[in-house]
Every structure is written in C-alpha cells, then in structure tokens.
N, C-alpha and C. Protein backbone atom coordinates (compact mmCIF):
# COMPACT_ATOMS: atom_id res chain seq x y z
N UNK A 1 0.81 -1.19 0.00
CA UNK A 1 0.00 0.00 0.00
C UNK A 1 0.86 1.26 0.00
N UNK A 2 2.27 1.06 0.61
CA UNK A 2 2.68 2.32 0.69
C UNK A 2 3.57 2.49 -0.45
N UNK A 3 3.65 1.78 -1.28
CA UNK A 3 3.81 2.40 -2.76
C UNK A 3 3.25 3.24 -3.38
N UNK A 4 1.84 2.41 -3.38
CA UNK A 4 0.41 3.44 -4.19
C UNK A 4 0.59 4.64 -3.76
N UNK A 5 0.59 5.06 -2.92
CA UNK A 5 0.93 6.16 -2.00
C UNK A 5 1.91 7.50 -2.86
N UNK A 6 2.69 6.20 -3.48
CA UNK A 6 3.66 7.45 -4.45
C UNK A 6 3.32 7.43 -5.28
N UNK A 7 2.47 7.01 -5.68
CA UNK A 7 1.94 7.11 -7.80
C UNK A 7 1.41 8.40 -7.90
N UNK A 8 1.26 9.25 -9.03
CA UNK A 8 0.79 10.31 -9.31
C UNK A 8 -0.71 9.70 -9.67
N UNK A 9 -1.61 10.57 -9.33
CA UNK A 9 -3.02 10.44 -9.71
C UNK A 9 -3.18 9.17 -11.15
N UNK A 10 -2.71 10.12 -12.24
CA UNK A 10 -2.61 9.99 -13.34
C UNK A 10 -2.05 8.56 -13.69
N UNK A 11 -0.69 7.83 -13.14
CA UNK A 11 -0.24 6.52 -12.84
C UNK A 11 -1.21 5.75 -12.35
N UNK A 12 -1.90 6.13 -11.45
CA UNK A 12 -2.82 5.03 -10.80
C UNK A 12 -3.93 4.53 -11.35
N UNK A 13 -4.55 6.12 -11.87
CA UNK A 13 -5.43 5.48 -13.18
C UNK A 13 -4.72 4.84 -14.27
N UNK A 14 -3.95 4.92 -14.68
CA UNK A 14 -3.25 4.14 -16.01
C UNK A 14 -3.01 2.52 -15.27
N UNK A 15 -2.61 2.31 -14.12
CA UNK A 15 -2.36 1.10 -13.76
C UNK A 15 -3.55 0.19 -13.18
N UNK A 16 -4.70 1.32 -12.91
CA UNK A 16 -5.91 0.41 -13.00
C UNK A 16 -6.47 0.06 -13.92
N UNK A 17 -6.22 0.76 -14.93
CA UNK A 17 -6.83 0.51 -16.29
C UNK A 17 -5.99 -0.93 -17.15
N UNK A 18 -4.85 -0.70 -17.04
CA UNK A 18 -4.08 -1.57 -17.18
C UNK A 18 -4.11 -2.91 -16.48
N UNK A 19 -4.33 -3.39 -15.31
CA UNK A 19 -4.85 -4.52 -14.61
C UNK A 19 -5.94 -5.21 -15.06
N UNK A 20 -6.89 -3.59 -15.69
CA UNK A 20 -8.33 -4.48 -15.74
C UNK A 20 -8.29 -5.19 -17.23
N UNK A 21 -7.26 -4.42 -17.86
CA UNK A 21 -7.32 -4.97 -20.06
C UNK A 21 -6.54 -6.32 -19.55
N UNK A 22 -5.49 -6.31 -18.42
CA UNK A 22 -5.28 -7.96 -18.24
C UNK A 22 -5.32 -8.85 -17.76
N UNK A 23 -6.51 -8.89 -17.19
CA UNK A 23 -7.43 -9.42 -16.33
C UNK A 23 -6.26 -9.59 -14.90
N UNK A 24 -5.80 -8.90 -14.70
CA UNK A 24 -5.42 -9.55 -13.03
C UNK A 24 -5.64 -9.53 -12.09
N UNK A 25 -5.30 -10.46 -11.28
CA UNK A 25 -5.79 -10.75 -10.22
C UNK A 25 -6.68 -9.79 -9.19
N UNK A 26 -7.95 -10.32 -9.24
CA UNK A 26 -9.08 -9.54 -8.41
C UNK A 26 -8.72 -8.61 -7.38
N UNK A 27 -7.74 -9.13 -6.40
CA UNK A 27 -7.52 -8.82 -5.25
C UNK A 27 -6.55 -7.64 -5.57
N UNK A 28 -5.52 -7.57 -6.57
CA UNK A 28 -4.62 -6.24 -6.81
C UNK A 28 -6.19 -5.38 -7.52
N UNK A 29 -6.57 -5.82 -8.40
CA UNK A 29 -7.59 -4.66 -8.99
C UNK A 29 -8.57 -4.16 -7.90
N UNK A 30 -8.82 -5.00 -6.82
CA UNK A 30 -9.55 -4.42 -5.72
C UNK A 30 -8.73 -3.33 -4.66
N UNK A 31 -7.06 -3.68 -4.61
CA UNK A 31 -6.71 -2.46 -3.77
C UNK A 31 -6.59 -1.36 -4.77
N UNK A 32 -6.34 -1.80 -6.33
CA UNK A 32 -5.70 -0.53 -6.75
C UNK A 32 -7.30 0.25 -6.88
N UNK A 33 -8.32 -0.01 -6.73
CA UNK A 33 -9.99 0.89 -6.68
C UNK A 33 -10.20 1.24 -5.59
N UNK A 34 -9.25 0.25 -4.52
CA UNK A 34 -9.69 0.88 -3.17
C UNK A 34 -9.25 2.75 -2.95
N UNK A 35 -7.61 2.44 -3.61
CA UNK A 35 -7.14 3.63 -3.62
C UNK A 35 -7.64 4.88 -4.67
N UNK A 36 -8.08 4.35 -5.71
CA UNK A 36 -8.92 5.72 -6.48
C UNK A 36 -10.38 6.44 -5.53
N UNK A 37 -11.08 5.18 -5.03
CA UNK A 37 -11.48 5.80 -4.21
C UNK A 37 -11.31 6.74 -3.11
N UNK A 38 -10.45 6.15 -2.34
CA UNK A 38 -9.68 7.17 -1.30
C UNK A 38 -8.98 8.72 -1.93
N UNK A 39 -8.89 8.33 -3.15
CA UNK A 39 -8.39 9.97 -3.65
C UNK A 39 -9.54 10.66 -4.34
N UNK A 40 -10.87 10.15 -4.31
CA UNK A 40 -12.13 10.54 -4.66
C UNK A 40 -12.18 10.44 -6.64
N UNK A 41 -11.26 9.65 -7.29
CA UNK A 41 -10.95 9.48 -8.86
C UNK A 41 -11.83 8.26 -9.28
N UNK A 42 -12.31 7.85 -8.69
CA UNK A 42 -13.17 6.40 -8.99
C UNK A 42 -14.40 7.10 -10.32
N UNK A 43 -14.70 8.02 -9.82
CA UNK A 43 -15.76 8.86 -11.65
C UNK A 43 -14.86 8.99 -12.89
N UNK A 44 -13.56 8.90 -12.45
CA UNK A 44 -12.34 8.97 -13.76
C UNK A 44 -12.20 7.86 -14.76
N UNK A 45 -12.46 6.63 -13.38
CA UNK A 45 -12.39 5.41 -14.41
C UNK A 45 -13.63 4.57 -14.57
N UNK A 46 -14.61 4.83 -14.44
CA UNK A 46 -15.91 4.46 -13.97
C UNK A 46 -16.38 4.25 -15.77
C-alpha cells in the first residue's frame, strides 16, 4: 500500500486501467480501486 501512495493520480489510473485490459488478479484490482477511491478518482475510471 505504501507504494500506491507514491503514484501520481494519473499513474494510478493508467495502472488500474491496465490490470483491468489484463485481467489480473481480483484482489490487486480491488486495492488498486480501493485507492482511487480514497483519492475521490473512482468517476475517472468508472
């Protein structure tokens, strides 16, 4: 978690987007949404 922490907004959406075109694993695509949420960006990738 305390990686995510350093991604720029912009990275995090690209790397959730990126998880989801390759299907991986549920549980990383679930923290990396946990964290768009927490930065209120979840309408970005929605």
């Amino acid at each position: 978690m305390k990686s995510l922490k350093g991604l720029t907004d912009e990275k995090l959406i690209e790397s959730f987007e990126i998880a989801k075109q390759k299907e991986l694993a549920n549980d990383f695509i679930f923290i990396l949404e946990k964290e768009l949420k927490n930065r209120g960006l979840v309408k970005l990738v929605s």
